[in-house]
N, C-alpha and C. Protein backbone atom coordinates (compact mmCIF):
# COMPACT_ATOMS: atom_id res chain seq x y z
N UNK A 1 -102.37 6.20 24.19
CA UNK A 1 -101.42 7.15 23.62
C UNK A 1 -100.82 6.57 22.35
N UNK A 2 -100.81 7.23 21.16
CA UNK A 2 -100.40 6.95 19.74
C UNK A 2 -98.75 6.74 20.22
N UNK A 3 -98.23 5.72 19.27
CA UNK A 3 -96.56 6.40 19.03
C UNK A 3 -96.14 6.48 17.66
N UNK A 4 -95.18 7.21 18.05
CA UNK A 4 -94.75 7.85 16.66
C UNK A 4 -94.18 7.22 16.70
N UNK A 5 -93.77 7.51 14.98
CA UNK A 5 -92.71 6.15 13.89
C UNK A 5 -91.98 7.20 13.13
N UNK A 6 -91.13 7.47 12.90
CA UNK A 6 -90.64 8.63 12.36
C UNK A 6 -89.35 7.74 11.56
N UNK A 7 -90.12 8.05 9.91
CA UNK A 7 -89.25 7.44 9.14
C UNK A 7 -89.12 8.61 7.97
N UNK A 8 -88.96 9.73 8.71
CA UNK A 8 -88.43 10.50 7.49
C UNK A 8 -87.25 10.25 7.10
N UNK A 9 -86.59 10.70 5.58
CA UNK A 9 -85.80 10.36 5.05
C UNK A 9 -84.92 8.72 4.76
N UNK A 10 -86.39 7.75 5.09
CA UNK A 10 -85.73 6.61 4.20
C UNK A 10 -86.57 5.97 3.43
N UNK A 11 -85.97 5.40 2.35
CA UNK A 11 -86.41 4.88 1.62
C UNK A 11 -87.09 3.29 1.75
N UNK A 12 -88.19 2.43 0.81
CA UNK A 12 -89.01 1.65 0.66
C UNK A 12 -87.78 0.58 0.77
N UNK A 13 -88.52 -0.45 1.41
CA UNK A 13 -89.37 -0.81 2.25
C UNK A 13 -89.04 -0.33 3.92
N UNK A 14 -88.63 0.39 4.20
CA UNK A 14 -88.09 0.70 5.55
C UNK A 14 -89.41 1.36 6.26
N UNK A 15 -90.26 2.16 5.73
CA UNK A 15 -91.27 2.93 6.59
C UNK A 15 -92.47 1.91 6.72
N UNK A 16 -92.69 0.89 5.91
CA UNK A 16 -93.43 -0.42 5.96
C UNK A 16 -92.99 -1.20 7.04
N UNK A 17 -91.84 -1.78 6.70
CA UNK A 17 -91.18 -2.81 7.83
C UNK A 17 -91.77 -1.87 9.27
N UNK A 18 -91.64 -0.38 9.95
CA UNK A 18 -91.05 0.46 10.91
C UNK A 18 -92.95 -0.08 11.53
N UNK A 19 -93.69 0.64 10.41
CA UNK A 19 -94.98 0.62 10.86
C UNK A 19 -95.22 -0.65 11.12
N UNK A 20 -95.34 -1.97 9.97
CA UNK A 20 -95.50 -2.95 10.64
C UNK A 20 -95.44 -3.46 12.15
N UNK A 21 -93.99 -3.30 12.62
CA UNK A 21 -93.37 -3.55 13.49
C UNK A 21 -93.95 -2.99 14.91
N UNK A 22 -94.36 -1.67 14.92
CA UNK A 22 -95.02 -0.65 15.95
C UNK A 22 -96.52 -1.27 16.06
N UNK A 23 -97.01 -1.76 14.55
CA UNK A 23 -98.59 -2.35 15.39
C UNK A 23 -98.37 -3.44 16.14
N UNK A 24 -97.49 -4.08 15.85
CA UNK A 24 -97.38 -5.61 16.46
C UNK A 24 -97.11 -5.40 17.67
N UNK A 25 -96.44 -3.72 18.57
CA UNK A 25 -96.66 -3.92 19.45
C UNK A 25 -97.59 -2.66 20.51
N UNK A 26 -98.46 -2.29 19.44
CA UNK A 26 -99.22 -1.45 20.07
C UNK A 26 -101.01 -0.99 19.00
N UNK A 27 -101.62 -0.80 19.31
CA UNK A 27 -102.97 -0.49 18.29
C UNK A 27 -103.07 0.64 17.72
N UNK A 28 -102.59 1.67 18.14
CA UNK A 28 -102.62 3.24 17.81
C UNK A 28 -100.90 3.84 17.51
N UNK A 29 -100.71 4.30 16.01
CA UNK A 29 -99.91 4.26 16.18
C UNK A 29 -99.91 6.03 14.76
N UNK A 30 -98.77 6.80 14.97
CA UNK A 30 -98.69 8.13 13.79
C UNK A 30 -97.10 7.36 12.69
N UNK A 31 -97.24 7.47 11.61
CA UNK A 31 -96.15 7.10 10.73
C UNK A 31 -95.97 8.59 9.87
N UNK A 32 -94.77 8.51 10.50
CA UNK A 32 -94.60 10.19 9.64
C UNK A 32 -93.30 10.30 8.82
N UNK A 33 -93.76 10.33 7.75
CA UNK A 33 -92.92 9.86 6.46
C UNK A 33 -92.97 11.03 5.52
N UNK A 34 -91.86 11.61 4.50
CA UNK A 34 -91.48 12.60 3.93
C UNK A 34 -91.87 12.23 2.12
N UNK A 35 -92.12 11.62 2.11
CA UNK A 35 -92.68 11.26 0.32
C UNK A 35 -93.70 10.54 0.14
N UNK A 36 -94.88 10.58 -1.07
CA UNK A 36 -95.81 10.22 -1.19
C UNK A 36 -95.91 8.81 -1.85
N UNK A 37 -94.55 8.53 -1.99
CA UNK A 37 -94.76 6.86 -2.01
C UNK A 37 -94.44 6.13 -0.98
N UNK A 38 -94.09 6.72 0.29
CA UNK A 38 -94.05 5.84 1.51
C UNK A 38 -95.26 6.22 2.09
N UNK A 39 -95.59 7.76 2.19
CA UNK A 39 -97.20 7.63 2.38
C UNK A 39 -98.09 6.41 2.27
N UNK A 40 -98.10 6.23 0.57
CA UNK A 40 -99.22 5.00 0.04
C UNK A 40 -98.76 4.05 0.73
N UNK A 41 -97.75 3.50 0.51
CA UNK A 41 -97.29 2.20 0.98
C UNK A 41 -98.06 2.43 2.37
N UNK A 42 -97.58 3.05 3.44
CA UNK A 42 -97.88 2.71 4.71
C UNK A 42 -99.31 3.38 4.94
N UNK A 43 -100.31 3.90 4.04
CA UNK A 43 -101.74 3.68 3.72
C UNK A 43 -102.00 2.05 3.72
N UNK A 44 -101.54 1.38 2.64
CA UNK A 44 -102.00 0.30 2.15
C UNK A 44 -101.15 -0.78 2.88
N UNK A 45 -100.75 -0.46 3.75
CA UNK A 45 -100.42 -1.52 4.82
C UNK A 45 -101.49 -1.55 5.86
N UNK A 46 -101.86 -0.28 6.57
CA UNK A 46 -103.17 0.04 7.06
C UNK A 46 -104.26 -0.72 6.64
N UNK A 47 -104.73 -0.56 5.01
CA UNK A 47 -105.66 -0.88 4.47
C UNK A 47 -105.41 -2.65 4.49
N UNK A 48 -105.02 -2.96 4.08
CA UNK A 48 -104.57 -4.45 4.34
C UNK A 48 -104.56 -5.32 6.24
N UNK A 49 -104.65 -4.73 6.73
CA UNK A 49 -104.88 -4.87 8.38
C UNK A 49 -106.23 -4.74 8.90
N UNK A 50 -106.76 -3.82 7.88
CA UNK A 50 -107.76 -3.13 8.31
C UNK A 50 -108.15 -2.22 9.23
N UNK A 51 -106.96 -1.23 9.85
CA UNK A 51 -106.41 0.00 10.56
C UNK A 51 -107.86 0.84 9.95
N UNK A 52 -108.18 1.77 10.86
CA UNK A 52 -108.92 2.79 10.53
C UNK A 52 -107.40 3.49 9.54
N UNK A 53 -107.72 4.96 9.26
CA UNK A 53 -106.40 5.22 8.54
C UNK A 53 -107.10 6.89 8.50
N UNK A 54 -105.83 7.83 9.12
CA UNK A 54 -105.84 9.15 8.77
C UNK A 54 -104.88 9.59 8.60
N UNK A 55 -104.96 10.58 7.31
CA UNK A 55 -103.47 10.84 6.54
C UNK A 55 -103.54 12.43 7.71
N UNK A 56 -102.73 12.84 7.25
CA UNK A 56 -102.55 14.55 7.74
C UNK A 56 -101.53 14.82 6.78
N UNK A 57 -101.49 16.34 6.22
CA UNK A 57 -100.21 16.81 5.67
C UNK A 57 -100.38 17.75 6.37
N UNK A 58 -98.69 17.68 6.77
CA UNK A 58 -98.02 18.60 7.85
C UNK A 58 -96.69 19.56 7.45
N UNK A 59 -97.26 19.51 5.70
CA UNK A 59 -95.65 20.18 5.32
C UNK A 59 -95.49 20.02 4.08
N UNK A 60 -94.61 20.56 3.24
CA UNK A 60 -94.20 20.11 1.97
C UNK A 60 -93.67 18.91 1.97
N UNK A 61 -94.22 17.89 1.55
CA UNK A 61 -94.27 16.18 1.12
C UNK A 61 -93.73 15.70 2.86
N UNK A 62 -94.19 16.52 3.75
CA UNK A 62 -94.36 15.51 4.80
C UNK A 62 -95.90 15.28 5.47
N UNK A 63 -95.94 13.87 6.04
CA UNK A 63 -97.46 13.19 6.08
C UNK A 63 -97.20 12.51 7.11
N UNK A 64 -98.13 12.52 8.06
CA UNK A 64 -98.59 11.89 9.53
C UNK A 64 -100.00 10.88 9.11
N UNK A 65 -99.55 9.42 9.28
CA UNK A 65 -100.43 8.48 8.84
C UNK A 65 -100.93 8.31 9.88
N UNK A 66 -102.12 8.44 10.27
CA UNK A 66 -102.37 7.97 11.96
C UNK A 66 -103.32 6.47 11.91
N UNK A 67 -102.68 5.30 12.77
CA UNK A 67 -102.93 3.84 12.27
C UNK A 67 -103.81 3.34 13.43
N UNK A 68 -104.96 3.25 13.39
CA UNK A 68 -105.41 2.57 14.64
C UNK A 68 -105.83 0.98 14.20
N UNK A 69 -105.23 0.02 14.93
CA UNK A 69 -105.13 -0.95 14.84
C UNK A 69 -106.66 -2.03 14.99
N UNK A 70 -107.42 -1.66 15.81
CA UNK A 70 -108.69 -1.77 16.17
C UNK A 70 -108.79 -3.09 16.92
N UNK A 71 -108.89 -4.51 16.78
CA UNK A 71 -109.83 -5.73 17.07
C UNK A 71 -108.52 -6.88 15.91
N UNK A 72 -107.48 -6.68 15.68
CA UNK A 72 -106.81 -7.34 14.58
C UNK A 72 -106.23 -8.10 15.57
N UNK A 73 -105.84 -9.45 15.68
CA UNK A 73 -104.85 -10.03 16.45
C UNK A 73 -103.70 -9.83 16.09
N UNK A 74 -102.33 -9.52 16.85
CA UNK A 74 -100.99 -8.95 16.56
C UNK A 74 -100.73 -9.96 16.08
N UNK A 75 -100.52 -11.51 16.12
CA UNK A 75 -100.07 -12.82 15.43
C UNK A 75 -100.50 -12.88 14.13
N UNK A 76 -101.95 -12.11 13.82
CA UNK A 76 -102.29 -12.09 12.37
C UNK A 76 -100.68 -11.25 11.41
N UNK A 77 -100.39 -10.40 12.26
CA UNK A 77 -99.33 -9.40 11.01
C UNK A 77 -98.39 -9.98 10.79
N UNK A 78 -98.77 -10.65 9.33
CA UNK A 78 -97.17 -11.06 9.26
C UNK A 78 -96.49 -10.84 7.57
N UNK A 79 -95.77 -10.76 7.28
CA UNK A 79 -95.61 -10.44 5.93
C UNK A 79 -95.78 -10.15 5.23
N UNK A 80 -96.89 -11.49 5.22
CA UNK A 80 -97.60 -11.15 4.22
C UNK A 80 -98.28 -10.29 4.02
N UNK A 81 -98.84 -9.23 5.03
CA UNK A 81 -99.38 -8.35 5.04
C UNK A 81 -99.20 -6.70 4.45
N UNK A 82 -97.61 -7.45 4.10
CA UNK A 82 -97.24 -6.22 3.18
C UNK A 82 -96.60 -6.51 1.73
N UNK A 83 -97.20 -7.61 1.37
CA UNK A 83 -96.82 -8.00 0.18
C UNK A 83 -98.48 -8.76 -0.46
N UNK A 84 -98.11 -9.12 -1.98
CA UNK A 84 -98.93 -9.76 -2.41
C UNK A 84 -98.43 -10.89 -3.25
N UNK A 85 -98.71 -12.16 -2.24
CA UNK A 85 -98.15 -13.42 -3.46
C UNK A 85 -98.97 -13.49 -4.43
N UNK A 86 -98.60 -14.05 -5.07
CA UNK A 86 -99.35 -15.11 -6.38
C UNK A 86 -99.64 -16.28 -6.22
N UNK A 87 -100.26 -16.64 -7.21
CA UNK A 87 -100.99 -18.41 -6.86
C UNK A 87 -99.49 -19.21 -8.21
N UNK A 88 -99.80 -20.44 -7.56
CA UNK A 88 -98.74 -20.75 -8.28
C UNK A 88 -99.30 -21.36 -10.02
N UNK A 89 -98.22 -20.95 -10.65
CA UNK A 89 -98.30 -20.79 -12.03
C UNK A 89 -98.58 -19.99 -12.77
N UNK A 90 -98.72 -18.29 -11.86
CA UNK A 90 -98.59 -17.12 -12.81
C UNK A 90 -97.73 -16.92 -13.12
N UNK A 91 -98.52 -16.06 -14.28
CA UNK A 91 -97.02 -15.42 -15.22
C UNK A 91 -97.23 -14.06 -15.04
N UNK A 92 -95.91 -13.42 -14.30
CA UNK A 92 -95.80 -12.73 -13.90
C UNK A 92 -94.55 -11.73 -15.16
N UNK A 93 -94.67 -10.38 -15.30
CA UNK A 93 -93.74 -9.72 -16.69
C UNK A 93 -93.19 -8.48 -15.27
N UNK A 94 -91.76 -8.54 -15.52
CA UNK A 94 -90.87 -7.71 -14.93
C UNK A 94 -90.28 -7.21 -16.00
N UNK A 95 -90.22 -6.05 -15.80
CA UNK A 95 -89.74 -4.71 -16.69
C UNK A 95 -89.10 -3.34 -15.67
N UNK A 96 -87.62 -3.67 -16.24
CA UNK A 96 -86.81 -3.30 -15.15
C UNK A 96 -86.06 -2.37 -16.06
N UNK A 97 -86.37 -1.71 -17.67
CA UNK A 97 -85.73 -0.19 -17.78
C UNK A 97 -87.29 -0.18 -19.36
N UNK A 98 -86.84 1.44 -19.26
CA UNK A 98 -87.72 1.84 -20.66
C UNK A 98 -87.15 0.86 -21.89
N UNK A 99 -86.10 0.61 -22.24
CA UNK A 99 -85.48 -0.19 -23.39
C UNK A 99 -86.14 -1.63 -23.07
N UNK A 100 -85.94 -2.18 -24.26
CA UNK A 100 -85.85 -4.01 -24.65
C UNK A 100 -84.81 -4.55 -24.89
N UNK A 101 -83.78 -4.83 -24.24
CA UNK A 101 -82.19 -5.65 -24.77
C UNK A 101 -81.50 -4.39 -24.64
N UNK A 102 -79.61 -4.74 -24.81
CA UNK A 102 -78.72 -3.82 -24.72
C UNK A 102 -78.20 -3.39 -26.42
N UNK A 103 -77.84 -2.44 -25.95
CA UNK A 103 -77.32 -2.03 -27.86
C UNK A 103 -77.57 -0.36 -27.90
N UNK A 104 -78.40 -0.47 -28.74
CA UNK A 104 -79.57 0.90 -29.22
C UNK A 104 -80.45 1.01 -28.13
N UNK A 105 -80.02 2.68 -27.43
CA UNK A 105 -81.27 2.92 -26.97
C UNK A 105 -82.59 3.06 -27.37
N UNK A 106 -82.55 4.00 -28.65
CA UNK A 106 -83.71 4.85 -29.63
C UNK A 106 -84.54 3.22 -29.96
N UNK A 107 -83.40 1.88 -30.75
CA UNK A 107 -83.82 0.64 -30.96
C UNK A 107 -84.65 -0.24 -29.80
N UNK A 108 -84.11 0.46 -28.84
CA UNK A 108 -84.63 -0.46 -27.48
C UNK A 108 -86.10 -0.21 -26.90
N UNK A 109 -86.16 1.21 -26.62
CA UNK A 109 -87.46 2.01 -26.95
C UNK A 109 -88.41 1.70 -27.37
N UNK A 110 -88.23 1.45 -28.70
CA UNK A 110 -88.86 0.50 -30.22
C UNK A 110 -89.50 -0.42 -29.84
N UNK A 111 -87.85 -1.62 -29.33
CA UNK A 111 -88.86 -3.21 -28.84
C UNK A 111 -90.10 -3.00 -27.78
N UNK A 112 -89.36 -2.16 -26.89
CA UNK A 112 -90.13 -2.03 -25.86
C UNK A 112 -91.36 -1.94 -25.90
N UNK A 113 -91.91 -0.75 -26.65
CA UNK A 113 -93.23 -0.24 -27.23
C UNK A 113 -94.31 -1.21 -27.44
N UNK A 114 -92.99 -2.56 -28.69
CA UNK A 114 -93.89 -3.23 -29.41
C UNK A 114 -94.18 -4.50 -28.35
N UNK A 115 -92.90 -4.56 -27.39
CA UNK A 115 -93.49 -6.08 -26.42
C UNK A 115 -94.95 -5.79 -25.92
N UNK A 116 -94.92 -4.20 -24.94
CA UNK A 116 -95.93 -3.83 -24.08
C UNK A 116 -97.31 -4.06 -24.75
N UNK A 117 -97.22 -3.43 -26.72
CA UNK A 117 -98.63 -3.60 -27.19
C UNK A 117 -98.82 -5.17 -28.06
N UNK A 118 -97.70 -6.05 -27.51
CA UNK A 118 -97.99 -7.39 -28.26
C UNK A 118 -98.58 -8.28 -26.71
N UNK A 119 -98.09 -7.74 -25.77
CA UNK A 119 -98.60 -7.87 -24.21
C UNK A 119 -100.31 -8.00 -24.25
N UNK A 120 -100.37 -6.85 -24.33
CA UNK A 120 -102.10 -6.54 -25.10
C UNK A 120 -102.87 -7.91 -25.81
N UNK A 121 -101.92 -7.80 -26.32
CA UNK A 121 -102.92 -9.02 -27.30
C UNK A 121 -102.96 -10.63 -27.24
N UNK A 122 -102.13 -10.97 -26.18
CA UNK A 122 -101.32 -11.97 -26.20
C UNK A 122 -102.52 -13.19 -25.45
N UNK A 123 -102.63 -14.22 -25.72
CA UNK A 123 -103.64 -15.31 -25.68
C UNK A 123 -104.02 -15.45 -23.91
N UNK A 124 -102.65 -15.41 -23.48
CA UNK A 124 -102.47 -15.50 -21.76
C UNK A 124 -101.88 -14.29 -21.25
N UNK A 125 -102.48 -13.25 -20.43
CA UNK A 125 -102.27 -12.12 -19.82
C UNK A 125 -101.23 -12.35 -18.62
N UNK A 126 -100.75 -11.46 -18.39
CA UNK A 126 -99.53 -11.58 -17.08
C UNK A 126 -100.83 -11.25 -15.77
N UNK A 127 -100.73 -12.07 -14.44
CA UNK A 127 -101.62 -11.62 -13.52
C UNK A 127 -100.58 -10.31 -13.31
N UNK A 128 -100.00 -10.17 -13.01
CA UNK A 128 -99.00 -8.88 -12.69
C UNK A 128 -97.78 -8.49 -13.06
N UNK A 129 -97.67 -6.97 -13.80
CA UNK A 129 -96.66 -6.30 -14.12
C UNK A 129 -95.85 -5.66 -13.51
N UNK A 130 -94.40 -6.00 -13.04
CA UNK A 130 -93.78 -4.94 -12.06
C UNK A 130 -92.98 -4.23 -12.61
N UNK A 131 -93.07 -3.15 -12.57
CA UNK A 131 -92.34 -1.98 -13.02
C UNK A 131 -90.72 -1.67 -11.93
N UNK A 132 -89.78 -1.73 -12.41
CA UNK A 132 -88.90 0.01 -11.13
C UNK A 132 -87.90 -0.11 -12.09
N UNK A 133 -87.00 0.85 -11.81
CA UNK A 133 -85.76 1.21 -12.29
C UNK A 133 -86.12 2.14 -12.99
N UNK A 134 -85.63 2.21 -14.45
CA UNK A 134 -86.23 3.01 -15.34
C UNK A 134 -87.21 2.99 -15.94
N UNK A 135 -87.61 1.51 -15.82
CA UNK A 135 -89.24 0.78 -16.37
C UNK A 135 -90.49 1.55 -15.84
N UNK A 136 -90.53 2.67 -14.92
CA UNK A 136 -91.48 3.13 -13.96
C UNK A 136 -91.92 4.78 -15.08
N UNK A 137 -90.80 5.03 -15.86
CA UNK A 137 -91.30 5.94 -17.01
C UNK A 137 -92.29 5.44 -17.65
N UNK A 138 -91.96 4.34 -18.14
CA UNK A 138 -93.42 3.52 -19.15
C UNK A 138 -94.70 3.93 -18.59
N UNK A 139 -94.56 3.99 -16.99
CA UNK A 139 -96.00 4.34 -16.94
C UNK A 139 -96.69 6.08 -16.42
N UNK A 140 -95.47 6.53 -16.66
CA UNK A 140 -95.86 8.02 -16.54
C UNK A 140 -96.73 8.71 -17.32
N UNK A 141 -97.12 9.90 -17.11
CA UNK A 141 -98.10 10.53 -18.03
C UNK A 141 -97.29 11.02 -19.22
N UNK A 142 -98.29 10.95 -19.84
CA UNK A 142 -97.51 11.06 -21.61
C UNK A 142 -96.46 9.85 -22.47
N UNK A 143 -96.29 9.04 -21.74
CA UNK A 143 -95.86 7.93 -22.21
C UNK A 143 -96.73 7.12 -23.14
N UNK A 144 -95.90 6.28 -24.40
CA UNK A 144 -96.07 5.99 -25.70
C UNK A 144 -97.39 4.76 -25.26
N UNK A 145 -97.29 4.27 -24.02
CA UNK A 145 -97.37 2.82 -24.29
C UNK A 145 -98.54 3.01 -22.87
N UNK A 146 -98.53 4.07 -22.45
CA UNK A 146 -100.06 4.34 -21.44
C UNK A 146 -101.10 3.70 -21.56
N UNK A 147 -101.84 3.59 -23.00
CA UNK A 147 -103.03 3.27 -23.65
C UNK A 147 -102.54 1.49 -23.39
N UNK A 148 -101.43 1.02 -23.46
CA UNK A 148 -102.01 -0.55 -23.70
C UNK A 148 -101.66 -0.52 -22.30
N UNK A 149 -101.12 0.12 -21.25
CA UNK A 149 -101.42 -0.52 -19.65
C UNK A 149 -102.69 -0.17 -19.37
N UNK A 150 -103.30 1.01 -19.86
CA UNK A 150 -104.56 1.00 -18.89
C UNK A 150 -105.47 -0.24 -19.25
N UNK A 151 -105.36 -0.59 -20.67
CA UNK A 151 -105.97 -1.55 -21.74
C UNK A 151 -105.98 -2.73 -20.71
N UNK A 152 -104.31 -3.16 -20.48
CA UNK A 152 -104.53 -4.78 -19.52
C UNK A 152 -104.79 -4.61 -18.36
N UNK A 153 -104.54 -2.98 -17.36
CA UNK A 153 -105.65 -2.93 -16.17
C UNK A 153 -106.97 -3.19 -16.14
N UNK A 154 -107.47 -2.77 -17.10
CA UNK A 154 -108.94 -2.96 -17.78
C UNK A 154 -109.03 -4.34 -17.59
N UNK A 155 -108.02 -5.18 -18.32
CA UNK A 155 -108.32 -6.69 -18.49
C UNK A 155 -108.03 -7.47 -17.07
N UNK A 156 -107.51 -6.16 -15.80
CA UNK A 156 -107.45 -7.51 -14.81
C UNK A 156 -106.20 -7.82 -14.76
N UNK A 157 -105.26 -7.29 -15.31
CA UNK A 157 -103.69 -7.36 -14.31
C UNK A 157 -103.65 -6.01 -13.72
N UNK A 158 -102.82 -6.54 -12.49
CA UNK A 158 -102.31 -5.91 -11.57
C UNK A 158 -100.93 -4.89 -12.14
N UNK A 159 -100.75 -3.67 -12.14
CA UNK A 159 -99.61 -2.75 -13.01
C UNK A 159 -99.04 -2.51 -11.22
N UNK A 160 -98.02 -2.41 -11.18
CA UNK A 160 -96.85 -2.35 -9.56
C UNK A 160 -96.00 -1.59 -10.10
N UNK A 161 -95.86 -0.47 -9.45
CA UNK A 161 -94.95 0.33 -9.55
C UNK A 161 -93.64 0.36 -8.65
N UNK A 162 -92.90 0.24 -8.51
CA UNK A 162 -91.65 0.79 -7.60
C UNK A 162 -91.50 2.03 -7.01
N UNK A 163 -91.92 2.01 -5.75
CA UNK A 163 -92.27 3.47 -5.01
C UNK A 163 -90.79 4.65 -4.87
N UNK A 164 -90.01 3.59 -4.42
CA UNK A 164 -88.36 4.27 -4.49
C UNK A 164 -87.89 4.75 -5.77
N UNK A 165 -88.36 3.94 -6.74
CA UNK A 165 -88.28 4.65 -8.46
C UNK A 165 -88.97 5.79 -9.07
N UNK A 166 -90.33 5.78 -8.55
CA UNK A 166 -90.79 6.87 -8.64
C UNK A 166 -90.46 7.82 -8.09
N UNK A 167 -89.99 8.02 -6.66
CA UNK A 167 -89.45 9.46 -6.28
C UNK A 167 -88.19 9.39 -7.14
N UNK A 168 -87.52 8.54 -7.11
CA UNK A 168 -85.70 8.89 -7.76
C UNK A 168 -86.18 9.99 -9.07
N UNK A 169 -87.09 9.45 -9.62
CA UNK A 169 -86.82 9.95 -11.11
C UNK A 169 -88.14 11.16 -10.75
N UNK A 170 -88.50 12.06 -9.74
CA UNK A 170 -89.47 12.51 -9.74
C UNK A 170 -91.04 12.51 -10.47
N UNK A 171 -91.48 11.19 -10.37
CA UNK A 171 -93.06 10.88 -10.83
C UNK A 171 -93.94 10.61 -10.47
N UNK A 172 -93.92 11.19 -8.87
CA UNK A 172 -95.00 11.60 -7.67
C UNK A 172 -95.93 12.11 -8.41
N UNK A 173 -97.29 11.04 -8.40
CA UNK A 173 -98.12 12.29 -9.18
C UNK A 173 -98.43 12.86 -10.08
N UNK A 174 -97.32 12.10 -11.17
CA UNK A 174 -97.30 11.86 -12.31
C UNK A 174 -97.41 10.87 -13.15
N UNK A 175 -98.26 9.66 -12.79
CA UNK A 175 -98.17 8.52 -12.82
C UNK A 175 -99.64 8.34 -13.77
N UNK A 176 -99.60 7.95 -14.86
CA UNK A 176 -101.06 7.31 -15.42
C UNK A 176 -101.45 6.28 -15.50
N UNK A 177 -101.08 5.24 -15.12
CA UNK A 177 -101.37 3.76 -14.96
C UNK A 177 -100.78 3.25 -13.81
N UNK A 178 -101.66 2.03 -12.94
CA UNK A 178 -100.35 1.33 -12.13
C UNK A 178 -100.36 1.85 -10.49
N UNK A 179 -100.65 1.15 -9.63
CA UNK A 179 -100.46 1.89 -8.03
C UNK A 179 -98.54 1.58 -7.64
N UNK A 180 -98.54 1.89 -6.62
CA UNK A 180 -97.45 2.27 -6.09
C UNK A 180 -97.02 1.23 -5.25
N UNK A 181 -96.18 0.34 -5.16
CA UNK A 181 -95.75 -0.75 -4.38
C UNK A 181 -93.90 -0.24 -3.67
N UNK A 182 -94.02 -1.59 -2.95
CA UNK A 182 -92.73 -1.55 -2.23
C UNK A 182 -91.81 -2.79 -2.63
N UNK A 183 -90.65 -3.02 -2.07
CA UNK A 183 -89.56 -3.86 -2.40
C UNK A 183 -90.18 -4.99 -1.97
N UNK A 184 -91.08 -5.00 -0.47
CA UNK A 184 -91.07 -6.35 -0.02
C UNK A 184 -92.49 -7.36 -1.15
N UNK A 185 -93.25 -6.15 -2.11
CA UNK A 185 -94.18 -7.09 -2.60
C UNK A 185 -93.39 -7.48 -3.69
N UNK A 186 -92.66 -6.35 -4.78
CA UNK A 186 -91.77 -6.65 -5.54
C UNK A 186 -91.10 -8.33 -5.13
N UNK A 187 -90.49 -8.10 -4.10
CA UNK A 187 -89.87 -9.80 -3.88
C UNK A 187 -90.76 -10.74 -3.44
N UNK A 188 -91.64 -10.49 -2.95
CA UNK A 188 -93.13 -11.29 -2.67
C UNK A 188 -93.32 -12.13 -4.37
N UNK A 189 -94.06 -11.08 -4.65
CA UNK A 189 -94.43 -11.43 -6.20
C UNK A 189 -93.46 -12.19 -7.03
N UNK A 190 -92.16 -11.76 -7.35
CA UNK A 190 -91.13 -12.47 -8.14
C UNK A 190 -90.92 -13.69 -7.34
N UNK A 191 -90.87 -14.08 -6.24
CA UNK A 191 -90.10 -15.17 -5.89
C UNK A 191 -91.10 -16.39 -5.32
N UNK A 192 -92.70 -15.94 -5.84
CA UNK A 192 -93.59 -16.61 -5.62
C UNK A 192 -94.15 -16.92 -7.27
N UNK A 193 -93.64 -16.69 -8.16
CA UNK A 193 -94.27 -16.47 -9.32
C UNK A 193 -94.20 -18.24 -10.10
N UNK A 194 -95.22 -18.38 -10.73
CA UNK A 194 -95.01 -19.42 -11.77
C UNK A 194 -94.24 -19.45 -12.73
N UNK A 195 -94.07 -18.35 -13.58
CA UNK A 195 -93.27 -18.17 -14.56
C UNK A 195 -92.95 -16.10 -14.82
N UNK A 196 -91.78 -16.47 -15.02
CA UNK A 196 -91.48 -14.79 -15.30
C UNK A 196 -90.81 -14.50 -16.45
N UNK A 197 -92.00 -13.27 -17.23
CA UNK A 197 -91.16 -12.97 -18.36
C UNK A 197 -90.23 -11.28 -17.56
N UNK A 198 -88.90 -11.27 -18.25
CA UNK A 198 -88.25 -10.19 -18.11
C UNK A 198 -87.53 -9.76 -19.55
N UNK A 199 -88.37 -8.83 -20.63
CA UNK A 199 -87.83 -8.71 -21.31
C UNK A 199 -86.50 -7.90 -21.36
C-alpha cells in the first residue's frame, strides 16, 4: 500500500525533506504537491534514488508523484541525495538579484549584463551558477543575458535555479535556461564550494 505525503501548500525544501523521509520508511510512496517546482524537485529526488517515478496531474498545478522505491537500501538516503556537492576548489558564482551592487537600478542592470557576458569569456568557468531571489529573472524567457547562459550550459556549468523564486515571481514555465533546484542543494553547493563569486 502507497502512502501519501501531502505537502500541499509549502514551500522548498519542505516537500523534499517530507518525501525523503517517507522512503526511508517505506518503498512505495504518492507526493502530492501544488506547484511545479516542488513537483521537479521531488521528481529529481526520485531520479537521484533511482525510484521508478509517475507524475499524475490531478488539478490546476496540483501533481501526485507516485515513488516506488524498488531494491535501494534505506541507509543509502541520505542528504546527500537531495543536494549536489562540489569537489573542492570550485568556483562556484551566486547571483542573488537582477542588479550588480547597490545605487542605480537601470546602472545595476548594466553591470549585471556585462558580468554574466564577461562570465562567458572568462579563462576559468564557474562549475555552477545559483540563481534565487530576483536573480531567477536573468534566466527567464526574453531576458537580455539568456544567450550567454545557454552559451556556459553549452560549456558545462551547471545553471540552479531557486524553485521557491520561481513560483514567488510567477516563472513556472517560463524559464529559458537553468533546471530548478531547492534550498537544501543551494546550501549543499555554497557551503561546499572552493571559492564563491557573489557579484
Amino acid at each position: 500500500m502507497k502512502k501519501n505525503v501531502d505537502a500541499r501548500g509549502l514551500s522548498c525544501p519542505q516537500p523534499v525533506v517530507m518525501a525523503k523521509k517517507a522512503l526511508e520508511e517505506g518503498e512505495n510512496i504518492v507526493v502530492i504537491v501544488d506547484n511545479k517546482a516542488a513537483m521537479e524537485n521531488v521528481r529529481r529526488l526520485g531520479a537521484k534514488l533511482g525510484c521508478s517515478i509517475e507524475i499524475e496531474s490531478t488539478g490546476e498545478n496540483e501533481f501526485r508523484i507516485h515513488l516506488t522505491r524498488g531494491n535501494i537500501d534505506p541507509a543509502a538516503i541520505t542528504n546527500d541525495s537531495v543536494t549536489c556537492s562540489t569537489s573542492p576548489g570550485d568556483l562556484i558564482a551566486v547571483i542573488s538579484s537582477e542588479t550588480m551592487g547597490r545605487g542605480n537600478d537601470e546602472l545595476g542592470k548594466v553591470l549585471m549584463k556585462a558580468f554574466i557576458h564577461t562570465l562567458v569569456q572568462a579563462d576559468e568557468l564557474p562549475a555552477k551558477i545559483l540563481f534565487y531571489n530576483t536573480g531567477v529573472k536573468l534566466a527567464a524567457a526574453g531576458s537580455e543575458v539568456l544567450d550567454d547562459l545557454k552559451n556556459l550550459t553549452d560549456a558545462g556549468v551547471e545553471v540552479l535555479l531557486c524553485g521557491t523564486c520561481v513560483n514567488f515571481f510567477n516563472l513556472s514555465g517560463n524559464t529559458g535556461a537553468g533546471k530548478i533546484t531547492n534550498m537544501f542543494e543551494i546550501m549543499s553547493v555554497m557551503s561546499t564550494a572552493g571559492r564563491l563569486i557573489m557579484p
